[in-house]
Protein backbone atom coordinates (compact mmCIF):
# COMPACT_ATOMS: atom_id res chain seq x y z
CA UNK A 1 93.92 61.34 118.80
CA UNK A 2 96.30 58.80 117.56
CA UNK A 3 97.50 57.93 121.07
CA UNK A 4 93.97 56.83 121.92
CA UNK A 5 93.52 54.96 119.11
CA UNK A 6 97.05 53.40 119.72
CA UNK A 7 96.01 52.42 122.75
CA UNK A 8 92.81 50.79 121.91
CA UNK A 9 94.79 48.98 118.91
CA UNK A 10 97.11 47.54 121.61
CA UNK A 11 94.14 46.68 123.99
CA UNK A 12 92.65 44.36 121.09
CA UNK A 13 95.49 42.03 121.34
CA UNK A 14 95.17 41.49 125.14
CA UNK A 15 92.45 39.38 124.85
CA UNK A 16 89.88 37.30 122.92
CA UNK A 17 90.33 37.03 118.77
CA UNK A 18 89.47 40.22 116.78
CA UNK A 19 89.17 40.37 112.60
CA UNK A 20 91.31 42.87 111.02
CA UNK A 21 90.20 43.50 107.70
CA UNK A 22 92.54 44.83 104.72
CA UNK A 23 91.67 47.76 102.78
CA UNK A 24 93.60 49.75 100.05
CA UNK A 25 92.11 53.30 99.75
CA UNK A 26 89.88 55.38 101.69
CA UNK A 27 86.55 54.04 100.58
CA UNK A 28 87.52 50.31 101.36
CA UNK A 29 88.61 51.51 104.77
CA UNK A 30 84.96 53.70 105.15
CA UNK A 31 82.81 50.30 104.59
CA UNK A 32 84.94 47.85 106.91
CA UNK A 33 84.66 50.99 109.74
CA UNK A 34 80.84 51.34 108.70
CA UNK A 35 80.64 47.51 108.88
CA UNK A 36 81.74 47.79 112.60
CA UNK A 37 85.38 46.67 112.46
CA UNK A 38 87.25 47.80 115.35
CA UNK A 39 90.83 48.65 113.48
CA UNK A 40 91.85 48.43 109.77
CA UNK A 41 94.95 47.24 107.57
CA UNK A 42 96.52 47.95 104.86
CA UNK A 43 97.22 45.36 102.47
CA UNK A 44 100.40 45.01 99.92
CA UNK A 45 98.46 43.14 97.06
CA UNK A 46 95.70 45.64 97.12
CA UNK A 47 97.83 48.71 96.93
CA UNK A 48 99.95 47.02 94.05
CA UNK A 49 96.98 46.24 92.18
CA UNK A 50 95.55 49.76 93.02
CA UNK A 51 99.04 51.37 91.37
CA UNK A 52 98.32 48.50 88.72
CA UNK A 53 101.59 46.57 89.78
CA UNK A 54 102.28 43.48 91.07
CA UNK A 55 102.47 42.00 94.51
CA UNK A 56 105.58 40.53 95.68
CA UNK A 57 108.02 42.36 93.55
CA UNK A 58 109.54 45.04 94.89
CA UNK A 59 107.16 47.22 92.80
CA UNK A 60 105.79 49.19 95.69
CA UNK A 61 107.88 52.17 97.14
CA UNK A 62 108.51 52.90 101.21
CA UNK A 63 107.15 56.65 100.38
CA UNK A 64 103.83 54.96 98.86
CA UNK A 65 103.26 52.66 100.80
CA UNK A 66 103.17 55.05 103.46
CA UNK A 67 101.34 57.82 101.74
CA UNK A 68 98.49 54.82 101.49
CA UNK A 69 98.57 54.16 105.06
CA UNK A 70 98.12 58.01 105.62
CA UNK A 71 95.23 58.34 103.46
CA UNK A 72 93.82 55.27 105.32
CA UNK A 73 94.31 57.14 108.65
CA UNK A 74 93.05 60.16 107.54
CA UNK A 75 89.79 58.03 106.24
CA UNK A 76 88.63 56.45 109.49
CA UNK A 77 88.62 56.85 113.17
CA UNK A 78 89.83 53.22 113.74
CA UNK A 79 93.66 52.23 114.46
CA UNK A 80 95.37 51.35 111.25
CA UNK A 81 98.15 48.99 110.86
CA UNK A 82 100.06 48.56 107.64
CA UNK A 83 101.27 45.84 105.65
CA UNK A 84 105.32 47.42 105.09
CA UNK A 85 106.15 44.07 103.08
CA UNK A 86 109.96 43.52 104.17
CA UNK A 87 110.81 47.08 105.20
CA UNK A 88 111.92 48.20 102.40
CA UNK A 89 115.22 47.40 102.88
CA UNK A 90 117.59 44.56 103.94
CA UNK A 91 119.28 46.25 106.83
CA UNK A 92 118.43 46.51 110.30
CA UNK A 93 118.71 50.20 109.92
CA UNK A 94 116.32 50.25 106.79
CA UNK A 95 113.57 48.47 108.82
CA UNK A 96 114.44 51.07 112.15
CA UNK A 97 113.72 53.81 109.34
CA UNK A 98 110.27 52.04 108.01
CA UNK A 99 109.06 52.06 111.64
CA UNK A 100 110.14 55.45 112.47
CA UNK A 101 108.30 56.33 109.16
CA UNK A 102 105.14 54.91 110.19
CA UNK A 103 104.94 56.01 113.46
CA UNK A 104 105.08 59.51 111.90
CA UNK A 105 102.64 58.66 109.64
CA UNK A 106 100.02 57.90 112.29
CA UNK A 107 99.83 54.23 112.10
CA UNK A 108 99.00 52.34 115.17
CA UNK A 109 101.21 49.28 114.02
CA UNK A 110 102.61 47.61 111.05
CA UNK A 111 104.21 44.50 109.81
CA UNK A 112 107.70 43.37 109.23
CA UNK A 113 108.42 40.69 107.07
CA UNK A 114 111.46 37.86 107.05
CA UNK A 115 111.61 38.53 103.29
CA UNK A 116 114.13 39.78 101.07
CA UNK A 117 113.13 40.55 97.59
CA UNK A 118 115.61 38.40 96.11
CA UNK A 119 113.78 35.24 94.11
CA UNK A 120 116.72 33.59 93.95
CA UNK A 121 117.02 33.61 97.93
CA UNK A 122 114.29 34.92 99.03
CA UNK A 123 114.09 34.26 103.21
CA UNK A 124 116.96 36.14 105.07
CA UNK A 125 118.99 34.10 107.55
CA UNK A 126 118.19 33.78 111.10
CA UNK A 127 120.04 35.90 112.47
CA UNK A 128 119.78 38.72 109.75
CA UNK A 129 116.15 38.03 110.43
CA UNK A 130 116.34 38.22 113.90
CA UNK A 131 118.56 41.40 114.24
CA UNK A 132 116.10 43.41 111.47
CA UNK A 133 113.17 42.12 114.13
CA UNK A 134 115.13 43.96 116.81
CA UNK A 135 115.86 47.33 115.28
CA UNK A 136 111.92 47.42 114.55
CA UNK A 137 111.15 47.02 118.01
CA UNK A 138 114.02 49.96 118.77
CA UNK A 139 112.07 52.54 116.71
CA UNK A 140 108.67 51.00 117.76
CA UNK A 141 109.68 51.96 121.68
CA UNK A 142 110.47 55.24 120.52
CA UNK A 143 106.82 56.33 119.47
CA UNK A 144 105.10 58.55 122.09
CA UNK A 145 102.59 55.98 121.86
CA UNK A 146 101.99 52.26 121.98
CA UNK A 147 102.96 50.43 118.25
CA UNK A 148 101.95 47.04 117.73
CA UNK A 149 105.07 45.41 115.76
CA UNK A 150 103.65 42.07 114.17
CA UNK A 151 106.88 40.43 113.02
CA UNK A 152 106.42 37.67 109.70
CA UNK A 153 107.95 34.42 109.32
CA UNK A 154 107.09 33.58 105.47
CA UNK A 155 108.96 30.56 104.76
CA UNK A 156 105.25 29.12 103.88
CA UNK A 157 104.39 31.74 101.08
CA UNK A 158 108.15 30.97 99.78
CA UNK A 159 108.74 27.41 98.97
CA UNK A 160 109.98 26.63 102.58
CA UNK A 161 107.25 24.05 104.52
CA UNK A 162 109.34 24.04 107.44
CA UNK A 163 107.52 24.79 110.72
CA UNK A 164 110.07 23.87 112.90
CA UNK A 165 112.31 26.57 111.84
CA UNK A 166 109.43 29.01 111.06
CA UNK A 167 108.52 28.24 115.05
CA UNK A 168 112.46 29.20 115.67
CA UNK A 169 111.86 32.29 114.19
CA UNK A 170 108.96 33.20 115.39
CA UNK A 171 109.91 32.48 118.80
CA UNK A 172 113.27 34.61 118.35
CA UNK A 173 111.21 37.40 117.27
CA UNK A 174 108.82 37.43 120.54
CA UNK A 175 112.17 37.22 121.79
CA UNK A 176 113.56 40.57 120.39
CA UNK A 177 110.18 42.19 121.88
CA UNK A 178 108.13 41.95 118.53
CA UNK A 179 104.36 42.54 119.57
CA UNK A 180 102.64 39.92 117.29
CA UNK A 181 104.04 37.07 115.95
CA UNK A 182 102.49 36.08 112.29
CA UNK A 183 103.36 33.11 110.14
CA UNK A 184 100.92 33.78 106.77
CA UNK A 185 100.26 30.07 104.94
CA UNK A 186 100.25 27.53 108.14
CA UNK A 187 99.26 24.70 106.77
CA UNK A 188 96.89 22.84 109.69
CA UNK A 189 95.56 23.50 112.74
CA UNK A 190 97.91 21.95 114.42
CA UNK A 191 100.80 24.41 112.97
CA UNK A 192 98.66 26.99 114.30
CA UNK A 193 98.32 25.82 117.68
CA UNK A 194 101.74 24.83 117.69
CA UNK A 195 103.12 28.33 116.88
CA UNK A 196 100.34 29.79 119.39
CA UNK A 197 101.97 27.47 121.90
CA UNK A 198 105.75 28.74 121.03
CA UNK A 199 105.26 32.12 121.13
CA UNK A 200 103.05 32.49 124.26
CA UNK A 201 101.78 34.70 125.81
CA UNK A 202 102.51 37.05 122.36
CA UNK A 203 99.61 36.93 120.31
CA UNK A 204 99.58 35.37 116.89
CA UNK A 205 98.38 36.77 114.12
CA UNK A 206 96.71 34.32 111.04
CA UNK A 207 95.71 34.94 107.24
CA UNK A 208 92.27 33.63 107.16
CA UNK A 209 92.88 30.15 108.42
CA UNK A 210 95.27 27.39 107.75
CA UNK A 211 96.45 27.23 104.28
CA UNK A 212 93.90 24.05 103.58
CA UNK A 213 91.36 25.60 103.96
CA UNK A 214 89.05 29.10 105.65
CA UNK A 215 87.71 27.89 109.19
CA UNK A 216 85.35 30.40 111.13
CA UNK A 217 86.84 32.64 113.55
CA UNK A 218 85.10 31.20 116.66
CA UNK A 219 87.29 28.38 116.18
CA UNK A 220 90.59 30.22 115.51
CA UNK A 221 90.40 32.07 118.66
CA UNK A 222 89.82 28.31 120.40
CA UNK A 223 93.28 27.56 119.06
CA UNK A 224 94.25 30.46 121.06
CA UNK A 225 95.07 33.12 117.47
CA UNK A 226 94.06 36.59 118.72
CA UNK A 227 93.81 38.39 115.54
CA UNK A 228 93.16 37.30 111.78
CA UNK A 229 93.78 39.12 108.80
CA UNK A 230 92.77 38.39 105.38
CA UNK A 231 95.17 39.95 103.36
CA UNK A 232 94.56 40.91 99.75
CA UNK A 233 91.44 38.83 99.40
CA UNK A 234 89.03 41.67 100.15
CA UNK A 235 90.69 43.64 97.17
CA UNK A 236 91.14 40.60 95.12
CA UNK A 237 87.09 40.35 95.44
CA UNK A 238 86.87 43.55 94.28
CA UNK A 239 89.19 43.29 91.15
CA UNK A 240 87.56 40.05 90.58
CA UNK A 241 84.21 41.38 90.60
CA UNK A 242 85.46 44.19 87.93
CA UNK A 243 87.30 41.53 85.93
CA UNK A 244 84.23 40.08 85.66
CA UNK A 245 82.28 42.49 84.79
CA UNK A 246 84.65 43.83 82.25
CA UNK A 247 84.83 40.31 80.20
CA UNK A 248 81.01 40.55 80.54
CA UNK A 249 80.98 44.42 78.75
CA UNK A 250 83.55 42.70 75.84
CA UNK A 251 80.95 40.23 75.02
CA UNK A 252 78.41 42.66 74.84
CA UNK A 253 76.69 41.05 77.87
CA UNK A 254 74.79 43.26 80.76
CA UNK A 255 73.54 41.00 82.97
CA UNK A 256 76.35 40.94 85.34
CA UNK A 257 76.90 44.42 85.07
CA UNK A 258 73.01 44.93 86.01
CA UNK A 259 73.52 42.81 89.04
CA UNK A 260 76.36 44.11 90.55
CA UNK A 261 75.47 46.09 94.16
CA UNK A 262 73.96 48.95 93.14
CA UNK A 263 75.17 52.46 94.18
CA UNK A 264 72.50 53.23 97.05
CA UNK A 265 73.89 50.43 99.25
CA UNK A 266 77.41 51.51 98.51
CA UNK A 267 77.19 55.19 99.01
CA UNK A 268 75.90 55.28 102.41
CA UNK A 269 79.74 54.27 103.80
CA UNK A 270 81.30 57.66 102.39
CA UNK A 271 81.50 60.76 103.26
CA UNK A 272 79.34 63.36 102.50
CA UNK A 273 81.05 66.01 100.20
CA UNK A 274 79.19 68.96 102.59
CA UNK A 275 81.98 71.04 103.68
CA UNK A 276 84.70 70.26 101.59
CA UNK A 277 86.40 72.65 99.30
């Protein structure tokens, strides 16, 4: 079962632009597969939130991130991909071991970040980088099936505007047999189609759009991005919309409460209970 759905994960990127929507537990995954999505991801900044931790911070263990991404496999009959932050570990052997995790755990692909939990320093070097890309691909090639590696350049999300060296990166990653190249926080168009152009024919992953600004997906897949993730913002919605109606409650205020979707067109996208013990 996974194979096949391995194989149809790695047949999206061949082609065209698909959406790859970001869920956090098994009823976000249920209403993006109900909503027609062709493959799911796990997202960081939802499960961080969903522990009630931060995003960014090291807060988030390899063991639960992974026991997420299993409950999101066991949730949907869609390939799922997860968001494994840096690896969870600075080594090229740490990342090998993520991989080698997630394969087991029945994901389809995952993410590797440039990242190293360190504020103070918080991009590894390039050829740290390049090297923890490598060992990924290693374990990836080891899977009895195909696993999309999407390898990150973040210097955008951490105080480093620098696309020529982002571009580097990326290009050393494709290199070192990474599957999907992914810069999160491009700040144009043009750094879009510029890193589309680098890293060809790899496909490119991008969060939503460039960072000025969401652009429809018709018009990302003209700049030649095959697949576009959004991230935490589906989650962040969600907390949003329960921050909202939780100020609303302390004021003593029901109207937003009273408008808020109402169970019947939510239910519909879980399971039925029938069956289970």
């Amino acid at each position: 079962m996974i194979g096949e759905r391995a194989e149809r994960f790695r047949a999206l990127h061949a082609e065209g632009c698909f959406a790859l929507p970001n869920a956090w537990d098994a009823g976000s995954a249920q209403i993006m597969a109900g909503l027609g999505f062709q493959a799911v991801a796990t997202t960081s900044a939802g499960l961080a939130f969903m522990l009630g931790r931060r995003d960014g911070e090291a807060a988030v263990s390899r063991a639960e991130a992974l026991e997420n991404a299993r409950t999101l496999v066991g949730a949907v009959d869609l390939p799922v991909s997860a968001d494994l932050e840096d690896g969870f570990g600075p080594s090229p052997e740490d990342v090998a071991a993520t991989v080698t995790a997630a394969i087991e755990a029945g994901l389809c692909g995952c993410t590797i970040e440039d990242t190293t939990a360190d504020p103070a320093s918080p991009i590894h070097g390039f050829e740290a980088a390049v090297a923890r890309v490598a060992a990924g691909v290693r374990a990836a090639r080891a899977a009895p099936h195909p696993f999309v590696l999407t390898a990150r350049a973040e210097n955008f999300l951490h105080g480093r505007p620098d696309l020529d060296d982002t571009i580097r990166r990326l290009a050393a990653f494709a290199e070192a047999g990474a599957d999907c190249l992914y810069a999160p926080g491009l700040p144009d168009e043009a750094a879009i189609r510029a890193v589309v152009r680098a890293v060809a024919p790899r496909p490119v992953n991008v969060l939503i759009g460039p960072r000025g600004g969401a652009v429809p997906l018709a018009r990302l897949a003209a700049l030649g991005v095959r697949r576009v993730s959004v991230g935490g913002a589906i989650a962040r919605a969600a907390y949003g919309a329960a921050l909202e109606a939780g100020r609303a409650l302390a004021r003593g205020e029901m109207g937003v409460i009273a408008a808020l979707t109402p169970y019947g067109q939510i239910a519909p996208y879980m399971r039925s209970g029938e069956g289970q013990t």
